[in-house]
Protein backbone atom coordinates (compact mmCIF):
# COMPACT_ATOMS: atom_id res chain seq x y z
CA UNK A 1 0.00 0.00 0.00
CA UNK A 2 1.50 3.13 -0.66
CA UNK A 3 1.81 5.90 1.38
CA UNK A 4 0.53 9.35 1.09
CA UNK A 5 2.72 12.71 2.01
CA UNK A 6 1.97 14.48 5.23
CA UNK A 7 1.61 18.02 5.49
CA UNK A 8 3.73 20.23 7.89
CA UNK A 9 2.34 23.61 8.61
CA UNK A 10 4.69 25.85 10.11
CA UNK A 11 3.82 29.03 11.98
CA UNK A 12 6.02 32.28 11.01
CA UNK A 13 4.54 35.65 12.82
CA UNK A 14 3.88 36.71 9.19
CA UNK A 15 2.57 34.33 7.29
CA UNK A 16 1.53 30.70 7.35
CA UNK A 17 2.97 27.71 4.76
CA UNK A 18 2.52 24.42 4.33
CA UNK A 19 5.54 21.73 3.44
CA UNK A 20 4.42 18.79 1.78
CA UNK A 21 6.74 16.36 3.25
CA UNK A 22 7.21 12.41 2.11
CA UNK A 23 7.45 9.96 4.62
CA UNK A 24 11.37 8.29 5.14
CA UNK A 25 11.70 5.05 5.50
CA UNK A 26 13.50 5.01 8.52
CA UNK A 27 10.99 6.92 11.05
CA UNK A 28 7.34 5.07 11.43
CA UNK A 29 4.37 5.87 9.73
CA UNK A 30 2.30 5.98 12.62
CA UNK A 31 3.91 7.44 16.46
CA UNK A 32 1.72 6.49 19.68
CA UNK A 33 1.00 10.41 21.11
CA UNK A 34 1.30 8.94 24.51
CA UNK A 35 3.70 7.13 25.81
CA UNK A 36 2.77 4.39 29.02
CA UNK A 37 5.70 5.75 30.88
CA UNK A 38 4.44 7.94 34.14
CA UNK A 39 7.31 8.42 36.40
CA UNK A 40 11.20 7.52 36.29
CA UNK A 41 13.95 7.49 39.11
CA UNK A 42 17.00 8.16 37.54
CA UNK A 43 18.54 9.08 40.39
CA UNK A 44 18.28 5.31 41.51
CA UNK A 45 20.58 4.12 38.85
CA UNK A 46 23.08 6.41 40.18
CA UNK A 47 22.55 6.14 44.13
CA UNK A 48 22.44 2.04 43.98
CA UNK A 49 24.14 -0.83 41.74
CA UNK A 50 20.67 -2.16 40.21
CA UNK A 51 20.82 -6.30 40.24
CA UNK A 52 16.89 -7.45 39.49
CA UNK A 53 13.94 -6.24 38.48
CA UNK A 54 10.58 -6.75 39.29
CA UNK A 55 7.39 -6.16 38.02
CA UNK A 56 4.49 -5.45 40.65
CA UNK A 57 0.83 -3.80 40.91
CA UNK A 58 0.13 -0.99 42.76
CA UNK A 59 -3.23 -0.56 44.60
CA UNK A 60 -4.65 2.59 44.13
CA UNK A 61 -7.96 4.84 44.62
CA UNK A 62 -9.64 6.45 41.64
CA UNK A 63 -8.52 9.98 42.15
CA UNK A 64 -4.74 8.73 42.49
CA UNK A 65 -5.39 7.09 39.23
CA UNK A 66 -6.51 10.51 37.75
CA UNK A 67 -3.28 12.14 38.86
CA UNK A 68 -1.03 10.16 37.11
CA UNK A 69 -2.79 10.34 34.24
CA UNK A 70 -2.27 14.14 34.48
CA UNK A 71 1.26 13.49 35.56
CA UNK A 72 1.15 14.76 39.13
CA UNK A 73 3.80 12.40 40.77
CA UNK A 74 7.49 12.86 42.58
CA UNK A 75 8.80 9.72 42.34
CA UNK A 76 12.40 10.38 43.39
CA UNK A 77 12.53 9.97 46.97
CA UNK A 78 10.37 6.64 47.06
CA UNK A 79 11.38 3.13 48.33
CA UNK A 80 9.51 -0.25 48.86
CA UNK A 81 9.24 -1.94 52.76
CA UNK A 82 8.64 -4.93 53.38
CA UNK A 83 5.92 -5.30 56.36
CA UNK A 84 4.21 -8.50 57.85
CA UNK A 85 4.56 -10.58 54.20
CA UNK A 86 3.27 -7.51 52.00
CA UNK A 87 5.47 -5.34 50.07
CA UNK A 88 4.60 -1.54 50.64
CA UNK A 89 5.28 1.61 48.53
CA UNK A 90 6.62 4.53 50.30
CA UNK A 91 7.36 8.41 50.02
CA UNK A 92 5.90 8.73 46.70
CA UNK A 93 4.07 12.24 46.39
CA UNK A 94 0.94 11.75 44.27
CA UNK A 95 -1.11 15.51 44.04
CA UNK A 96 -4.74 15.52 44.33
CA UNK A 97 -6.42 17.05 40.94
CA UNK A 98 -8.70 19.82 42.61
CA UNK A 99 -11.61 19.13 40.08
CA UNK A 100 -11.36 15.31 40.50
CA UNK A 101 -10.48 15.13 44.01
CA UNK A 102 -13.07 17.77 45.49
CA UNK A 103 -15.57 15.12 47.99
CA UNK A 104 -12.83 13.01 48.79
CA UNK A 105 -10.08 13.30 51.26
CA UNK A 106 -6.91 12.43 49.87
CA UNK A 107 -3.52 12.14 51.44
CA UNK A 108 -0.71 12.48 48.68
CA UNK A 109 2.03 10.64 51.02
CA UNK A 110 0.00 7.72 51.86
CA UNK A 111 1.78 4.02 51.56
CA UNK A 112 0.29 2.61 48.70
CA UNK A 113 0.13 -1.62 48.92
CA UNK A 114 2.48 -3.70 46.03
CA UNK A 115 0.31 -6.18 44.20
CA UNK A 116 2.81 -9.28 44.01
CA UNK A 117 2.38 -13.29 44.27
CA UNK A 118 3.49 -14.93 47.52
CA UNK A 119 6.65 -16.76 46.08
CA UNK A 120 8.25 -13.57 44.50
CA UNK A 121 7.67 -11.83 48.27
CA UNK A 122 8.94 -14.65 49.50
CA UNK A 123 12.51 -14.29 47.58
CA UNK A 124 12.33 -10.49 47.93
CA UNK A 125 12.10 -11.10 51.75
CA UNK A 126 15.00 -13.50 51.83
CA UNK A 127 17.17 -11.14 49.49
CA UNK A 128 16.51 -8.09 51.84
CA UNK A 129 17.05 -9.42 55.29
CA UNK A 130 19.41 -11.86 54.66
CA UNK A 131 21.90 -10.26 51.80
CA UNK A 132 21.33 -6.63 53.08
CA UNK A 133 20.11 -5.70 49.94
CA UNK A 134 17.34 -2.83 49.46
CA UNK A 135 14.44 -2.76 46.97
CA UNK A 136 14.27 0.53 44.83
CA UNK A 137 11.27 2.01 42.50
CA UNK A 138 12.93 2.46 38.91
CA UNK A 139 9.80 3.24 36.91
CA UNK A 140 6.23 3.35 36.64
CA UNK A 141 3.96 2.97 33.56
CA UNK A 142 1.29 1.39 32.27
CA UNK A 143 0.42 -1.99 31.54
CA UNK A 144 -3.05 -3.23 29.71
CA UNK A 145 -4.47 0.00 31.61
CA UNK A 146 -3.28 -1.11 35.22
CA UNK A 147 -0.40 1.32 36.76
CA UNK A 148 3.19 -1.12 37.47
CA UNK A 149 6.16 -0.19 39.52
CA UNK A 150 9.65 -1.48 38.07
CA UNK A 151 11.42 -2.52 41.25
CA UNK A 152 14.70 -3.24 41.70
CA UNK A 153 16.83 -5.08 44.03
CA UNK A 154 19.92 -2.91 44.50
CA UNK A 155 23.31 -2.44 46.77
CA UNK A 156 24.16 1.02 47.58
CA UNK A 157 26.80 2.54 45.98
CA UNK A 158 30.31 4.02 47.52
CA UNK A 159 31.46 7.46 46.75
CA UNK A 160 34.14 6.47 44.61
CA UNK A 161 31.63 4.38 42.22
CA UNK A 162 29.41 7.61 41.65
CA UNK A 163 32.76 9.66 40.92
CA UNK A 164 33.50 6.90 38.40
CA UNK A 165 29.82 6.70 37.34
CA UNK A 166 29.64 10.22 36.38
CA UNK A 167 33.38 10.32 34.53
CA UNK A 168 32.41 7.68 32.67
CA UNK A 169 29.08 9.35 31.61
CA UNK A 170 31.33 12.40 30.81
CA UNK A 171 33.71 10.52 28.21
CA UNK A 172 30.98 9.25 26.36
CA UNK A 173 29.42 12.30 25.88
CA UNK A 174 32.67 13.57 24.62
CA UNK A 175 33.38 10.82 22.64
CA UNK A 176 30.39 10.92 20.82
CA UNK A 177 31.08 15.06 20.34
CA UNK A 178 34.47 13.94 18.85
CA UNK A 179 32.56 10.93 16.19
CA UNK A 180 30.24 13.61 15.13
CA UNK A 181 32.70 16.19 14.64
CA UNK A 182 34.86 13.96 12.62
CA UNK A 183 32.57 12.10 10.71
């Protein structure tokens, strides 16, 4: 089937114009406007050495649900407990819409439960209290409509491994400055 051109209008103060532009091959036809990632913590990858990840539910009310939709989280500063056998989400800031939130009291900091089966708890439990490891957010998106949390079982890191971290970071932004320049 063959394509037809798209149309790019592009606004000038002064006048409007339209580029009829044909479709590359290299860039799809059709782009999803939304992407299912809500939240990221990239400061996890550089606090902790991430091992595992894990892929768990998170039990929410309907106008929490509304929030992320709008993007109203802080997802930074969050970690996961484990409490009694049930894995709990903490210190993640989720603000209230005011239209959608109006008759119900909401609490933004509230723990919000981890929807996991009993065996991967089980493991999660034995990793935490007996290796000393600690279990980290990393993302949260959307799955077949339902909101997941990425967790990941991670050490924490020295001072000397972020140093090193962020050098390396450094020298491959450089590098790839020095490929483009050259090429």
């Amino acid at each position: 089937m063959r394509q037809l051109p798209s149309i790019v209008i592009k606004h000038n103060r002064k006048q409007h114009y339209a580029i009829i532009d044909s479709p590359s091959r290299s860039e799809p036809a059709v782009s999803k406007p939304n992407s299912s990632t809500i939240a990221l913590n990239k400061r996890a990858r550089f606090e902790y050495h991430l091992d595992e990840r894990i892929e768990a539910g998170v039990a929410l009310e309907g106008w929490e649900v509304k929030a992320l939709r709008a993007g109203k989280i802080q997802f930074g500063e969050s970690y996961v407990l484990l409490k009694r056998g049930e894995a709990f989400l903490f210190g993640c800031l989720i603000t209230p819409l005011t239209s959608a939130s109006s008759h119900v009291n909401a609490d933004p900091m509230r723990n919000r439960r981890l929807l996991m089966h009993r065996r991967e708890l089980d493991r999660l439990i034995g990793l935490v209290e007996r290796k000393g490891q600690t279990l980290i957010p990393t993302a949260m998106y959307w799955s077949k409509g339902k909101v997941k949390v990425e967790i990941a079982v991670a050490r924490g890191k020295q001072t000397h491994d972020k140093r090193r971290a962020q050098k390396d970071r450094d020298w491959e932004r450089q590098k790839g400055r020095i490929m483009k320049n050259a090429g």
